[in-house]
C-alpha atoms as a PDB file:
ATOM      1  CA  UNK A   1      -7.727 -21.570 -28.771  1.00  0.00           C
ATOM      2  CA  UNK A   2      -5.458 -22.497 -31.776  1.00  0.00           C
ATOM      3  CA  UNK A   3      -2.202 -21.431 -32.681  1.00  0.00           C
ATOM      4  CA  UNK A   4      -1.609 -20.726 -35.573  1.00  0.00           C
ATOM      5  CA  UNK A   5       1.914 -18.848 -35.837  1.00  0.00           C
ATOM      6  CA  UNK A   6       4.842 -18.973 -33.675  1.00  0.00           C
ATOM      7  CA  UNK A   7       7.232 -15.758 -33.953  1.00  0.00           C
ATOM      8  CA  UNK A   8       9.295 -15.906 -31.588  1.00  0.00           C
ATOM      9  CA  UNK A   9      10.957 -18.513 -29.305  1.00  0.00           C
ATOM     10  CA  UNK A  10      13.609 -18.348 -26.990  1.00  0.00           C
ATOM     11  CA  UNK A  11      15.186 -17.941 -23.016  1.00  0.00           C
ATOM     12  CA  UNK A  12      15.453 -14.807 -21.508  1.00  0.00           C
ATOM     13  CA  UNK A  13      16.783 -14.458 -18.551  1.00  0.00           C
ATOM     14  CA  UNK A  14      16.802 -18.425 -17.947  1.00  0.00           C
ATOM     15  CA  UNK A  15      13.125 -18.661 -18.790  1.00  0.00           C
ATOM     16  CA  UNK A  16      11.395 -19.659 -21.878  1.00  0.00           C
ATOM     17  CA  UNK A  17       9.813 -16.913 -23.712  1.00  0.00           C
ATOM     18  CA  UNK A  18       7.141 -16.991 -26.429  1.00  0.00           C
ATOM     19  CA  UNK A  19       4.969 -14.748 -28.947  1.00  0.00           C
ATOM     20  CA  UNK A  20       2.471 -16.113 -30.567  1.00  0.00           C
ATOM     21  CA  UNK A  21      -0.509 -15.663 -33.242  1.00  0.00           C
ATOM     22  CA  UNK A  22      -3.982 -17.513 -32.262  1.00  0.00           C
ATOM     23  CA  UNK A  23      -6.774 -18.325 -34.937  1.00  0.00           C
ATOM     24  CA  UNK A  24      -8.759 -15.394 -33.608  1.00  0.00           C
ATOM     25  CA  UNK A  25      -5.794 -12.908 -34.354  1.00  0.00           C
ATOM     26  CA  UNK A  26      -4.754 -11.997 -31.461  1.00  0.00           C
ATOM     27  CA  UNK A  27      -1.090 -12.094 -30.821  1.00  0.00           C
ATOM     28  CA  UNK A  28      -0.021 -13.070 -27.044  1.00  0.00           C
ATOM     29  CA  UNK A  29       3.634 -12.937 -25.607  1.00  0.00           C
ATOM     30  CA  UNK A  30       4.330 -15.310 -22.347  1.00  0.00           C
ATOM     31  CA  UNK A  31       7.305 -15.315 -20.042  1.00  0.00           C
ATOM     32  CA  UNK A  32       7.473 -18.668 -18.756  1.00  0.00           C
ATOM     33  CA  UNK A  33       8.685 -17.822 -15.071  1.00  0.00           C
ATOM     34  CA  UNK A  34       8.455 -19.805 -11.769  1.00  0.00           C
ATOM     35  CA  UNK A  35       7.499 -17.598  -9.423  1.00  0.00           C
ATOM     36  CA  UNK A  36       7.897 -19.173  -5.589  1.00  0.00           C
ATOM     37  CA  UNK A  37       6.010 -20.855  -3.557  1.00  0.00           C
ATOM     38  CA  UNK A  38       2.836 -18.634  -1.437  1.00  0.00           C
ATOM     39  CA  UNK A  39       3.990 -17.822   2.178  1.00  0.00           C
ATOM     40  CA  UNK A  40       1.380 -16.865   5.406  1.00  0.00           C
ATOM     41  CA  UNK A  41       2.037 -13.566   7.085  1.00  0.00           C
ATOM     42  CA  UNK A  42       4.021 -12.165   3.377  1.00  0.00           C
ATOM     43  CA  UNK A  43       3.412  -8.650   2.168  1.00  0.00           C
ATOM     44  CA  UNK A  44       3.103  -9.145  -1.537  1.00  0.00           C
ATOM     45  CA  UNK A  45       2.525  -6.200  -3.776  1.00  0.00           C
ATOM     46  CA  UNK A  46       0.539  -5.428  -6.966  1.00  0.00           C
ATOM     47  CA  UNK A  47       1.384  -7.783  -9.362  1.00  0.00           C
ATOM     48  CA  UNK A  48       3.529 -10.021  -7.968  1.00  0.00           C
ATOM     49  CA  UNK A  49       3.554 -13.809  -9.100  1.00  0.00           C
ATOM     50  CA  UNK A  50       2.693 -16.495  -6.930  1.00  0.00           C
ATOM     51  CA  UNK A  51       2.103 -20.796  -6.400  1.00  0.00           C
ATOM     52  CA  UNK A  52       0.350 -22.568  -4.181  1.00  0.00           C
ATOM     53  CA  UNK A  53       2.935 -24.349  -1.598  1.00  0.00           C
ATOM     54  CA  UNK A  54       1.276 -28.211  -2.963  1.00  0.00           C
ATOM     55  CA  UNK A  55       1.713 -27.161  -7.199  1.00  0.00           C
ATOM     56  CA  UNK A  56      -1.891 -27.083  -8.718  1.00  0.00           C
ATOM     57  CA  UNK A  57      -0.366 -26.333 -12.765  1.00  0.00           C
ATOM     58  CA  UNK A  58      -1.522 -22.841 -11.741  1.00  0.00           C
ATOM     59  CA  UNK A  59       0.248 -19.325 -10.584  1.00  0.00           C
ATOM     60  CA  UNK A  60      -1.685 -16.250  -9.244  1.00  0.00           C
ATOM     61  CA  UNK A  61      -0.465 -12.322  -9.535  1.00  0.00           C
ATOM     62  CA  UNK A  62      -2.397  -9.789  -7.468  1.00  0.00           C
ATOM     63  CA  UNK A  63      -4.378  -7.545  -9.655  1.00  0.00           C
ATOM     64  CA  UNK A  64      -2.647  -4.525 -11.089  1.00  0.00           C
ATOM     65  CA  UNK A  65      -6.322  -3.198 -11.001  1.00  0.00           C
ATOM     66  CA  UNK A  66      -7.747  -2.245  -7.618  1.00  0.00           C
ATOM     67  CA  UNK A  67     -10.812  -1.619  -6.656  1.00  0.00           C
ATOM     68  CA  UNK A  68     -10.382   0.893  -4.294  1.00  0.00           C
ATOM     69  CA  UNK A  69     -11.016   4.067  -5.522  1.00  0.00           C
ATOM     70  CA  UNK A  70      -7.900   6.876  -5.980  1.00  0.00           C
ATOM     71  CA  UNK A  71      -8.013   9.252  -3.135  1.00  0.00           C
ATOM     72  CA  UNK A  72      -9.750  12.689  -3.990  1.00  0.00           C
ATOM     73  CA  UNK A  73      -9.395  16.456  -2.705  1.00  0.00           C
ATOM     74  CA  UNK A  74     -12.462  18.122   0.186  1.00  0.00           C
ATOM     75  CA  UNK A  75     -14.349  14.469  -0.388  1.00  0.00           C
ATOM     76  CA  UNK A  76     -16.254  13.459   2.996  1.00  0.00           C
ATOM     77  CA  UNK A  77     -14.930   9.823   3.996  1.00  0.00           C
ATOM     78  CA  UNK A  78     -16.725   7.930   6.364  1.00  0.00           C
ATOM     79  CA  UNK A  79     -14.942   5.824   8.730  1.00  0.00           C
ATOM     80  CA  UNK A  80     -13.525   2.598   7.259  1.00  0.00           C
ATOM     81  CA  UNK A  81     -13.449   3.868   4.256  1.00  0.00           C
ATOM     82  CA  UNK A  82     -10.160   2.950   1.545  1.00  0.00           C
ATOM     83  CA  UNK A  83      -8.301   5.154  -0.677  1.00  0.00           C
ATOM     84  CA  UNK A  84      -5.148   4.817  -2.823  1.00  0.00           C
ATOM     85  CA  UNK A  85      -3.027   7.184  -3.618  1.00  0.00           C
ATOM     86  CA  UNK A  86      -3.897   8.855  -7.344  1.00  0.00           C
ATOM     87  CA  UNK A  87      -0.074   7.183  -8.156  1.00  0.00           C
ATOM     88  CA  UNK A  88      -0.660   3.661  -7.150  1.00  0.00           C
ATOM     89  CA  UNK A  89       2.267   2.601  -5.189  1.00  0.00           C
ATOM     90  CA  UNK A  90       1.211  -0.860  -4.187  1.00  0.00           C
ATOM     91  CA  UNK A  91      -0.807   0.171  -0.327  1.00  0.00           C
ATOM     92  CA  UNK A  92      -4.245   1.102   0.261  1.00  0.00           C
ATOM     93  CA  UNK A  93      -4.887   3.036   3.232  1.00  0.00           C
ATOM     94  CA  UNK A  94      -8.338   3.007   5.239  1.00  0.00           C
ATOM     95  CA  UNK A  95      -9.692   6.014   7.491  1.00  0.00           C
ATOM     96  CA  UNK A  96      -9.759   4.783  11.193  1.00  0.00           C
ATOM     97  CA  UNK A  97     -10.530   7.600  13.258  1.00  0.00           C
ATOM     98  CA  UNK A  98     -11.478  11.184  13.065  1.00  0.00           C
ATOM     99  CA  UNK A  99     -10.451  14.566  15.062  1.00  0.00           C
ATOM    100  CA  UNK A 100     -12.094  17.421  14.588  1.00  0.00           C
ATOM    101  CA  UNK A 101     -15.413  18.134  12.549  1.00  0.00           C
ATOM    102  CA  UNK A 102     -15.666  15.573  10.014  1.00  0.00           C
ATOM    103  CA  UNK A 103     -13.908  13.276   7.909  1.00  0.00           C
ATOM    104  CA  UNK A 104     -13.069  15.295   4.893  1.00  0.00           C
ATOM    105  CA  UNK A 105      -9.767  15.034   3.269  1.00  0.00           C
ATOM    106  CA  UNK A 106      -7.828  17.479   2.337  1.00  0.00           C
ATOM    107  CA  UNK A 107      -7.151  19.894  -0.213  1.00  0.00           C
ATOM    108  CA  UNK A 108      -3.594  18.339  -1.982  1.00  0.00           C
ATOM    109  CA  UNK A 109      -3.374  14.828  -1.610  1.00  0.00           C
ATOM    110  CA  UNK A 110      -0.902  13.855   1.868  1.00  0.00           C
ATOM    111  CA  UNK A 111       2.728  12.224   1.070  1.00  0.00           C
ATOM    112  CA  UNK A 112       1.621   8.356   1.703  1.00  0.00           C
ATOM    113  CA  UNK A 113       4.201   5.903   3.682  1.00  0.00           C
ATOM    114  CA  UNK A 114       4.863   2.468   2.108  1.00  0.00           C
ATOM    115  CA  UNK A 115       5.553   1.050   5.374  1.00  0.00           C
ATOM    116  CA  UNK A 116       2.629  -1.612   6.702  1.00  0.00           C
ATOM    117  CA  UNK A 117       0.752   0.451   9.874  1.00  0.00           C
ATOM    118  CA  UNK A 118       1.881   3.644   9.011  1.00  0.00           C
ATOM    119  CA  UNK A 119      -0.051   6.909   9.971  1.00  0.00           C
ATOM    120  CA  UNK A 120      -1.241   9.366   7.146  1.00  0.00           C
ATOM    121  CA  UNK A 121      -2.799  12.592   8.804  1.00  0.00           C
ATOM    122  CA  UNK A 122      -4.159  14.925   6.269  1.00  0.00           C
ATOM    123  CA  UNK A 123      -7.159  17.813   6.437  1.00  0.00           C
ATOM    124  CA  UNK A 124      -7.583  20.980   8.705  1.00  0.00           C
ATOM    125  CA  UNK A 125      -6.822  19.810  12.173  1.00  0.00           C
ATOM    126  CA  UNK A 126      -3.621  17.988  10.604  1.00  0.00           C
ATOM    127  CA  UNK A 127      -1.590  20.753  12.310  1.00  0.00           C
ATOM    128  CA  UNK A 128      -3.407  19.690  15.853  1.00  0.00           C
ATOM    129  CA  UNK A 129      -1.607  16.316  15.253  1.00  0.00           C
ATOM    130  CA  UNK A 130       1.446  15.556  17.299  1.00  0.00           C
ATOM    131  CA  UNK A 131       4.415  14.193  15.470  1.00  0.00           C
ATOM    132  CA  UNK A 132       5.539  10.295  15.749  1.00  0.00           C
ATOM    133  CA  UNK A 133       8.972  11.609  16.422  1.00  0.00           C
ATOM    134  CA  UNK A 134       8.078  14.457  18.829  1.00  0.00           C
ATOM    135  CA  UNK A 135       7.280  12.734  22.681  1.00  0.00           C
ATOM    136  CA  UNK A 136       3.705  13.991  23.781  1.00  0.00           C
ATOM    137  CA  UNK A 137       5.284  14.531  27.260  1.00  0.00           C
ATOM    138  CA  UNK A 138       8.206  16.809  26.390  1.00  0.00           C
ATOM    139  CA  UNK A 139       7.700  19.948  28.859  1.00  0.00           C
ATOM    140  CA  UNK A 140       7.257  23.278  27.320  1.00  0.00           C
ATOM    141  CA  UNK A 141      10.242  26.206  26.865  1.00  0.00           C
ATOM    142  CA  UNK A 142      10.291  28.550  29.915  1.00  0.00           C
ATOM    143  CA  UNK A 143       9.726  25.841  33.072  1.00  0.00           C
ATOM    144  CA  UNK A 144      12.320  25.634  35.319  1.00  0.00           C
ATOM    145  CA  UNK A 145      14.098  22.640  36.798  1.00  0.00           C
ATOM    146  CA  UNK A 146      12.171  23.402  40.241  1.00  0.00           C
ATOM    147  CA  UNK A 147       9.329  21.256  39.014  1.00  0.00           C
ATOM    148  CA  UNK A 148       9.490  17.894  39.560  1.00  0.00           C
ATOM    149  CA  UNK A 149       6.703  15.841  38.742  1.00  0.00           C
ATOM    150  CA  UNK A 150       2.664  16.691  39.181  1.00  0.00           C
ATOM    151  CA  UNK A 151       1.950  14.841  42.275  1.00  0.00           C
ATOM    152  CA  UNK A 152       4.970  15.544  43.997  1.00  0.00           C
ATOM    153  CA  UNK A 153       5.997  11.775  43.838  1.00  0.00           C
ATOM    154  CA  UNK A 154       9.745  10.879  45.172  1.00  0.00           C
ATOM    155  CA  UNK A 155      11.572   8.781  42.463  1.00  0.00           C
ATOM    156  CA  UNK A 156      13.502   7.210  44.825  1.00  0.00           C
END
C-alpha cells in the first residue's frame, strides 16, 4: 500500500512515532517500539508485545479479542468449559469440577482472582465450599481438650 501523506513524525517516549495517509484513505498511526525478546514458562497478558528470541523482522501481541465467550448468569456449563469475566481482565477461567446438581453458574457473576491457579466457586452449593484460608480439620466450638485424636494414637 502507498503512502501518500505523512502528518506527523516524531519520538515519543524514545521511540519513533508516525501517522500516516495511504492511497486507499485510510489514515494509520504506528509506535515504533521494541518490545523484548519471547520467554518459556512467561505469563503474558492481552495485548502485550512480543519477538521471537532469533529476530524474524516480526513482533506478535496477544489478541485483545478472545474467543472465549463472557461468562453469563443460571447458564449450564459443562465441564471444561471457559469463561471470562464480562470485564475482561486479561484470565480465562475453565470449569474443572462440579459439587452438587449440575454445573450452572450463578445468578451475579463471582469476584474473579488474577492470580494463575486460583479457585472461583460460584452457584448454590458455593456456601458448602470450605474456605482456602479456613483448615478443613479445625475441630468444632464446644469439644473439650479430653479428646485427643480418633484412634487413640500416642504422639509420642
Amino acid at each position: 500500500m502507498k503512502i501518500i501523506k505523512t502528518y506527523f513524525t516524531g519520538v515519543i517516549l524514545g521511540k519513533l512515532y508516525v501517522a500516516v495517509k495511504f492511497l486507499n484513505g485510510l489514515i494509520r498511526h504506528y509506535w515504533l517500539q521494541e518490545p523484548p525478546a519471547w520467554q518459556p514458562n512467561k505469563i503474558y497478558m492481552l495485548g502485550d508485545l512480543v519477538q521471537p528470541t532469533v529476530p524474524n523482522g516480526y513482533y506478535y501481541q496477544a489478541p485483545v479479542t478472545s474467543p472465549i465467550p463472557a461468562w453469563q448468569p443460571s447458564k449450564v456449563y459443562a465441564a471444561g468449559a471457559k469463561v471470562q469475566p464480562k470485564t475482561a481482565n486479561g484470565y480465562y477461567y475453565e470449569l474443572v469440577d462440579v459439587t452438587g446438581t449440575g454445573a450452572t453458574s450463578g445468578t451475579t457473576e463471582p469476584v474473579w482472582p488474577t492470580q494463575e491457579g486460583a479457585e472461583v466457586f460460584e452457584g448454590e452449593d458455593s456456601t458448602d465450599v470450605p474456605s482456602v484460608s479456613t483448615p478443613v480439620n479445625t475441630p468444632a466450638a464446644g469439644i473439650g481438650n479430653e479428646i485427643v485424636d480418633r484412634y487413640n494414637l500416642d504422639d509420642t
